[in-house]
N, C-alpha and C. Protein backbone atom coordinates (compact mmCIF):
# COMPACT_ATOMS: atom_id res chain seq x y z
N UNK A 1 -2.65 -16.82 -10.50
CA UNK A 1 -2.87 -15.67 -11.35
C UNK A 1 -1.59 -15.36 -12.11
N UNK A 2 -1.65 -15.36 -13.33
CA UNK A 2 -0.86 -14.84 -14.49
C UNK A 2 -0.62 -13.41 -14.46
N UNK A 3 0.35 -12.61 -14.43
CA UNK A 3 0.88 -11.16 -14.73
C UNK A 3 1.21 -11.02 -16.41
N UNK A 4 0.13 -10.89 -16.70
CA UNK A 4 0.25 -10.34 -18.09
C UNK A 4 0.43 -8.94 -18.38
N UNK A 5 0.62 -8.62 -19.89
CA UNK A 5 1.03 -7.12 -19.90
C UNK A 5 -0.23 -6.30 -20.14
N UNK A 6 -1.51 -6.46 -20.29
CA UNK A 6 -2.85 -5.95 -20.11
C UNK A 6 -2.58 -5.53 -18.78
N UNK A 7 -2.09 -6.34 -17.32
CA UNK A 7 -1.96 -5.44 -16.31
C UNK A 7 -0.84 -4.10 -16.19
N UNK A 8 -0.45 -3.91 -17.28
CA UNK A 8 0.54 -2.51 -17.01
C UNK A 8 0.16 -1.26 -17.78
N UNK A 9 -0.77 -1.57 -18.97
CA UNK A 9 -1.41 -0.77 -19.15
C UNK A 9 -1.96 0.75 -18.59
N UNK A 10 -1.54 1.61 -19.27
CA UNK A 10 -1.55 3.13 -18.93
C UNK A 10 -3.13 2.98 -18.84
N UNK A 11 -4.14 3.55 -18.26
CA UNK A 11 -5.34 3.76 -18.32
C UNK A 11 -5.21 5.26 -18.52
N UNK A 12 -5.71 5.94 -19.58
CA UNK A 12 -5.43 7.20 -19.75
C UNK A 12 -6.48 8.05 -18.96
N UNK A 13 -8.05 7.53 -19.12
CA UNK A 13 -9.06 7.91 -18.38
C UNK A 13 -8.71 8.13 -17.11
N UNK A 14 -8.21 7.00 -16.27
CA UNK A 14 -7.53 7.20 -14.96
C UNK A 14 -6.66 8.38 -14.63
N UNK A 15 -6.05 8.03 -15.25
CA UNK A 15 -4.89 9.31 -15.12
C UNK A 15 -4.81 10.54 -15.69
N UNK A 16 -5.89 11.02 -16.81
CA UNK A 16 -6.18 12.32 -16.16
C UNK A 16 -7.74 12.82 -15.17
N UNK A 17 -8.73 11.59 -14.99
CA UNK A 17 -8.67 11.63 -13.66
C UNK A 17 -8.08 11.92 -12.22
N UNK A 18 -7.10 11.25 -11.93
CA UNK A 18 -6.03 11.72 -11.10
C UNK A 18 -5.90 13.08 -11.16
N UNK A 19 -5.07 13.70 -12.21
CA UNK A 19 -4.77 14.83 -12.54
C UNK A 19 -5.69 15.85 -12.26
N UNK A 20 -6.66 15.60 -12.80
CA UNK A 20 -8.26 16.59 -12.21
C UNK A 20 -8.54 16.84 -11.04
N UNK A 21 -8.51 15.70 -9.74
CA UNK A 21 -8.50 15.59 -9.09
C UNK A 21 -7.83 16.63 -7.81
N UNK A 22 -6.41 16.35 -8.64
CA UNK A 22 -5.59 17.36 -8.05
C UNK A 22 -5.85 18.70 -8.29
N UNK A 23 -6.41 19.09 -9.35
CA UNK A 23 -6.92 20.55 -9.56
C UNK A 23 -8.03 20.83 -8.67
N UNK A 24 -8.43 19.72 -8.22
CA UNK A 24 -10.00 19.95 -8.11
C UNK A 24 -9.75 20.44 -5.98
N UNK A 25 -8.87 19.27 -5.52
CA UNK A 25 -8.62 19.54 -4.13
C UNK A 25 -7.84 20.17 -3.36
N UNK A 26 -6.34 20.73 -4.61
CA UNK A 26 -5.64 21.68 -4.16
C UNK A 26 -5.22 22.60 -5.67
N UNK A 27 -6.45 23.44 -5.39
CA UNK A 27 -6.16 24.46 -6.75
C UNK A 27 -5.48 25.05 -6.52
N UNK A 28 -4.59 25.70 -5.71
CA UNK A 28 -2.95 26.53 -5.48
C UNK A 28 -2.13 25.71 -6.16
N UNK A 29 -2.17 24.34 -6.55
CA UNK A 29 -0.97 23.53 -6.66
C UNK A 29 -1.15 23.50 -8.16
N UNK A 30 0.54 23.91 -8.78
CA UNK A 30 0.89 24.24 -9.98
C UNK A 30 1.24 22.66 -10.31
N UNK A 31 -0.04 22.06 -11.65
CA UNK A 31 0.68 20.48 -11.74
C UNK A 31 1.14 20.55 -13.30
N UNK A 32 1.45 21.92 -13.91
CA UNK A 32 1.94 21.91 -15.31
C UNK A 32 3.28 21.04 -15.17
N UNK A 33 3.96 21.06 -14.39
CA UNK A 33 5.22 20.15 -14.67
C UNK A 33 5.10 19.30 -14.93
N UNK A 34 4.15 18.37 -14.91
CA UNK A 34 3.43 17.17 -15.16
C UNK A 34 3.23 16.66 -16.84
N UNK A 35 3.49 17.86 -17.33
CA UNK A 35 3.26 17.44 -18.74
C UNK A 35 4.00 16.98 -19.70
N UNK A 36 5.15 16.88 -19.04
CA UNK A 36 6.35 16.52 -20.05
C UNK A 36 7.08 15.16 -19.16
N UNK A 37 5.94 14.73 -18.70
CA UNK A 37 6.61 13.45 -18.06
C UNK A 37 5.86 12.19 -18.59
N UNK A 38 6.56 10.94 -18.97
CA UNK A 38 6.14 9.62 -19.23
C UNK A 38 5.59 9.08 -18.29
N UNK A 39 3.81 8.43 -18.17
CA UNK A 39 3.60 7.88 -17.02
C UNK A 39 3.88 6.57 -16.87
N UNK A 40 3.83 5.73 -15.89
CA UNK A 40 4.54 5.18 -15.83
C UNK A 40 3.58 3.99 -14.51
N UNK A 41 3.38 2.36 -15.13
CA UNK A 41 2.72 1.79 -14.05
C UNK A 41 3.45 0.52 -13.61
N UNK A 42 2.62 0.26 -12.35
CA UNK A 42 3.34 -1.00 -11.41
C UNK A 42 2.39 -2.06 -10.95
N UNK A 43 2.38 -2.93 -10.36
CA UNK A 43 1.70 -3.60 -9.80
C UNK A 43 1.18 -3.74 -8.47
N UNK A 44 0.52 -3.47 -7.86
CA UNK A 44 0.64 -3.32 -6.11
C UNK A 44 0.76 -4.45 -5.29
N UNK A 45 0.89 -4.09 -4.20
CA UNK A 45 1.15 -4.87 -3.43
C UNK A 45 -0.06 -5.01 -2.84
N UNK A 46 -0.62 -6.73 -2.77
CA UNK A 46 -1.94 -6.64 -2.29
C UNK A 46 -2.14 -8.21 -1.93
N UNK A 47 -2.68 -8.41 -0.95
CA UNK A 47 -2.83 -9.64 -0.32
C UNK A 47 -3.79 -10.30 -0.62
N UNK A 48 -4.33 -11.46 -0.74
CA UNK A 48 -5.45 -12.86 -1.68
C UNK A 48 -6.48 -12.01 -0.73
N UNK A 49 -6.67 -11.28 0.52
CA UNK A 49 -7.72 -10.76 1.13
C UNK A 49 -8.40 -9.43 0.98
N UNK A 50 -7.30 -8.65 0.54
CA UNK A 50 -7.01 -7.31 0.73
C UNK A 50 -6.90 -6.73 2.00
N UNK A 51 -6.29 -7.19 3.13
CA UNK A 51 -5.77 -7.07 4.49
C UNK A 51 -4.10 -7.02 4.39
N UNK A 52 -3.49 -6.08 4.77
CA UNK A 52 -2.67 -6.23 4.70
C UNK A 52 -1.66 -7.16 5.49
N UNK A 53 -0.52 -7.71 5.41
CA UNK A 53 0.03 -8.60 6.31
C UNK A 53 1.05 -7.76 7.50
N UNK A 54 0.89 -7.91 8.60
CA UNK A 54 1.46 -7.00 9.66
C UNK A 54 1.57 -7.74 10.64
N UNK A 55 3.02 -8.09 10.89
CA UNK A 55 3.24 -9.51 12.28
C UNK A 55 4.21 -9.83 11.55
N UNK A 56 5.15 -10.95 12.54
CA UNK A 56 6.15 -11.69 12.70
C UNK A 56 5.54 -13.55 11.85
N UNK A 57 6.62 -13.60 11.33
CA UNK A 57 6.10 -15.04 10.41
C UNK A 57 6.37 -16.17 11.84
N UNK A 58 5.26 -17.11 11.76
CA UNK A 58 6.01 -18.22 12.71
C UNK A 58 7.04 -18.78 12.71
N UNK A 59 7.43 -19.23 11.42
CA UNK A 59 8.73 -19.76 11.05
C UNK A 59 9.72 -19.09 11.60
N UNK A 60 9.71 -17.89 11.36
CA UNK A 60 11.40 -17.02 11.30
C UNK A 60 10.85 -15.59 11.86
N UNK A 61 10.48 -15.92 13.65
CA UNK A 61 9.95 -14.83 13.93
C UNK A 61 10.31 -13.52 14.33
N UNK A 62 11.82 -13.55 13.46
CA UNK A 62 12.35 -12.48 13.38
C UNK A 62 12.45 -11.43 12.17
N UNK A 63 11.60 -11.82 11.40
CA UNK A 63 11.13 -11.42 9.92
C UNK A 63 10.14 -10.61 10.30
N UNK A 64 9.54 -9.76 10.10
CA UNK A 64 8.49 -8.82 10.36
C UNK A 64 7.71 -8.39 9.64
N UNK A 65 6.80 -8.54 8.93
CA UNK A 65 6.28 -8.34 7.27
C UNK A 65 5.22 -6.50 8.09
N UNK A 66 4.88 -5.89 6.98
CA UNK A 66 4.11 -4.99 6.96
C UNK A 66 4.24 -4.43 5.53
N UNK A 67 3.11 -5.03 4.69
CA UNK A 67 3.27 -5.13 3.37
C UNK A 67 1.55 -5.89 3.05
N UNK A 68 1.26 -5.71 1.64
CA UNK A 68 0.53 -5.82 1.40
C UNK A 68 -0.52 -4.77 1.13
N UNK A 69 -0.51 -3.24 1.51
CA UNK A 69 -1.41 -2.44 1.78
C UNK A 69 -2.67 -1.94 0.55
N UNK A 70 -2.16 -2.44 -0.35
CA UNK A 70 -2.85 -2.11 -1.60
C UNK A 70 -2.58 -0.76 -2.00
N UNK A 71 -3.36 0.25 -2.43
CA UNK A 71 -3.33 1.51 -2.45
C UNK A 71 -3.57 2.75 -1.13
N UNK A 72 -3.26 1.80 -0.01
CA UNK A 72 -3.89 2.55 0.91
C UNK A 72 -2.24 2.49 2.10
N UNK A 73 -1.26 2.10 1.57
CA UNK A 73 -0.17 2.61 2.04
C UNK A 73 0.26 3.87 3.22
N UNK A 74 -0.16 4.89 1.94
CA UNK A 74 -0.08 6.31 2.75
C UNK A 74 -0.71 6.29 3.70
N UNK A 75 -1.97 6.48 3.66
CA UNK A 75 -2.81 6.13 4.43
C UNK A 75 -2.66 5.67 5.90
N UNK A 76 -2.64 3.78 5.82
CA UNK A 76 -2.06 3.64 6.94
C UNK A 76 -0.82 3.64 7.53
N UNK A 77 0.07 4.08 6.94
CA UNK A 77 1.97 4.30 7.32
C UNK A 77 1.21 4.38 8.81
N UNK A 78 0.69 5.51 9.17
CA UNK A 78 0.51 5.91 11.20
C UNK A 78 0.17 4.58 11.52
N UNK A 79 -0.30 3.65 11.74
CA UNK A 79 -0.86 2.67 12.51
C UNK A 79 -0.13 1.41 12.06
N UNK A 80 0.03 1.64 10.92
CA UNK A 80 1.30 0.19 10.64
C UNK A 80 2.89 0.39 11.16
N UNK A 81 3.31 1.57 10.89
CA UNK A 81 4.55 2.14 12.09
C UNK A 81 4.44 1.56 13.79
N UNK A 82 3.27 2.05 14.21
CA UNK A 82 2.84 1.58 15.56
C UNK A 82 2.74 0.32 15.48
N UNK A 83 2.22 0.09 15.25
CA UNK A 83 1.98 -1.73 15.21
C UNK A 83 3.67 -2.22 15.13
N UNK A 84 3.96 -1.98 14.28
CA UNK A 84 5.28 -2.57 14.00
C UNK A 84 6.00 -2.66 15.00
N UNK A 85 6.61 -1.06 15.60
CA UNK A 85 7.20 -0.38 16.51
C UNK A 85 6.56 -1.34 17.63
N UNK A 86 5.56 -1.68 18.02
CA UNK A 86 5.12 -2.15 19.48
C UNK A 86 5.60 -3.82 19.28
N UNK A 87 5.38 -4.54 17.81
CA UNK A 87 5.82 -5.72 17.78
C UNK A 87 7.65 -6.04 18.08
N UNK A 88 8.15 -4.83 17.65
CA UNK A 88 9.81 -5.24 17.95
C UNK A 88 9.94 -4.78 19.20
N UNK A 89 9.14 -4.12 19.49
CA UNK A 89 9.59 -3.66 20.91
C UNK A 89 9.20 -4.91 22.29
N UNK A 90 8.09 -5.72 21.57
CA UNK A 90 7.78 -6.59 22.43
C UNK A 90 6.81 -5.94 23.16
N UNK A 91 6.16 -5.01 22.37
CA UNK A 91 5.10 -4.14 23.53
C UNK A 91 3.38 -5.19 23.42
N UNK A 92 2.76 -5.19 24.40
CA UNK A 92 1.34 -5.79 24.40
C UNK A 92 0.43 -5.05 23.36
N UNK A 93 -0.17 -5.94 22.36
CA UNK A 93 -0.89 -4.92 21.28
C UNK A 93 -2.25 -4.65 22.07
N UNK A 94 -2.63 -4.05 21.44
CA UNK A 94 -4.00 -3.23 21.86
C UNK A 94 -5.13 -4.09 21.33
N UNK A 95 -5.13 -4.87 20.02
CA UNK A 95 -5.97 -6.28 19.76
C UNK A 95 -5.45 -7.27 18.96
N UNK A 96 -6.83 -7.84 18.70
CA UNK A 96 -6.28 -9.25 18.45
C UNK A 96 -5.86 -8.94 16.46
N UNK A 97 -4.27 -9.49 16.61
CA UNK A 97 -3.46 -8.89 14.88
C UNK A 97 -3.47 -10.74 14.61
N UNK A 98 -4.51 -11.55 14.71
CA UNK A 98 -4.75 -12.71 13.26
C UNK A 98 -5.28 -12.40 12.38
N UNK A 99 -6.01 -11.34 12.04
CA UNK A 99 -6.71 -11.12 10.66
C UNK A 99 -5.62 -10.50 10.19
N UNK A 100 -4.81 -9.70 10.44
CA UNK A 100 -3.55 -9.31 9.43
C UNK A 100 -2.26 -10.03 9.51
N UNK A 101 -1.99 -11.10 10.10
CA UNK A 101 -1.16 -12.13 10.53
C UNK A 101 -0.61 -12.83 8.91
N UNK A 102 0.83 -12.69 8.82
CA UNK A 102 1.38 -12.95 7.62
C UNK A 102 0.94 -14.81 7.01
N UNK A 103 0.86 -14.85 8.54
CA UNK A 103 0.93 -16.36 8.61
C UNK A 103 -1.14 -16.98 8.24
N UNK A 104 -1.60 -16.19 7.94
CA UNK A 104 -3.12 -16.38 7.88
C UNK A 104 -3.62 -17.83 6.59
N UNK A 105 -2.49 -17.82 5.69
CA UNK A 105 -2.91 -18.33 4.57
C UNK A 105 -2.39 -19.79 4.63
């Protein structure tokens, strides 16, 4: 896959979507500051599966990946922290981590 500049594209619909959004789920929250700012896009981070990668590479199994999450980052930070935290610690996981295994591909 090619990264062309069609992928950086402002979607304006989107984003004041977004913006609405925020009116819509926390109407206390003042988002006028918002208006005098350039938006601004990136590319995510996202895996050929959409699983994120979370584990030690075989090669260099002191590398630790937890990456990949797509837009859902925030989200899982709690359970990818843990995971992580139990992999350096050498702790027994709770299941089986090959479907998010860096090494899958």
């Amino acid at each position: 896959m090619t990264v062309t500049d069609s992928n950086r594209k402002i979607n304006q619909k989107k984003l004041n979507a977004m913006l609405k959004a925020v009116q819509n789920y926390y109407p206390e929250y003042d988002i006028s500051w918002v208006s005098g700012l350039e938006p601004w896009v990136g590319l995510r981070p996202l895996s050929a599966d959409g699983l994120p990668y979370i584990g030690a590479f075989s090669q260099y199994p002191n590398l630790i990946a937890a990456t990949g999450h797509a837009m859902l980052g925030i989200s899982l930070s709690p359970i990818t922290g843990k995971l992580i935290c139990d992999i350096v610690s050498g702790n027994e996981l709770d299941f089986d981590m090959r479907m998010l295994s860096p090494n899958r591909f």
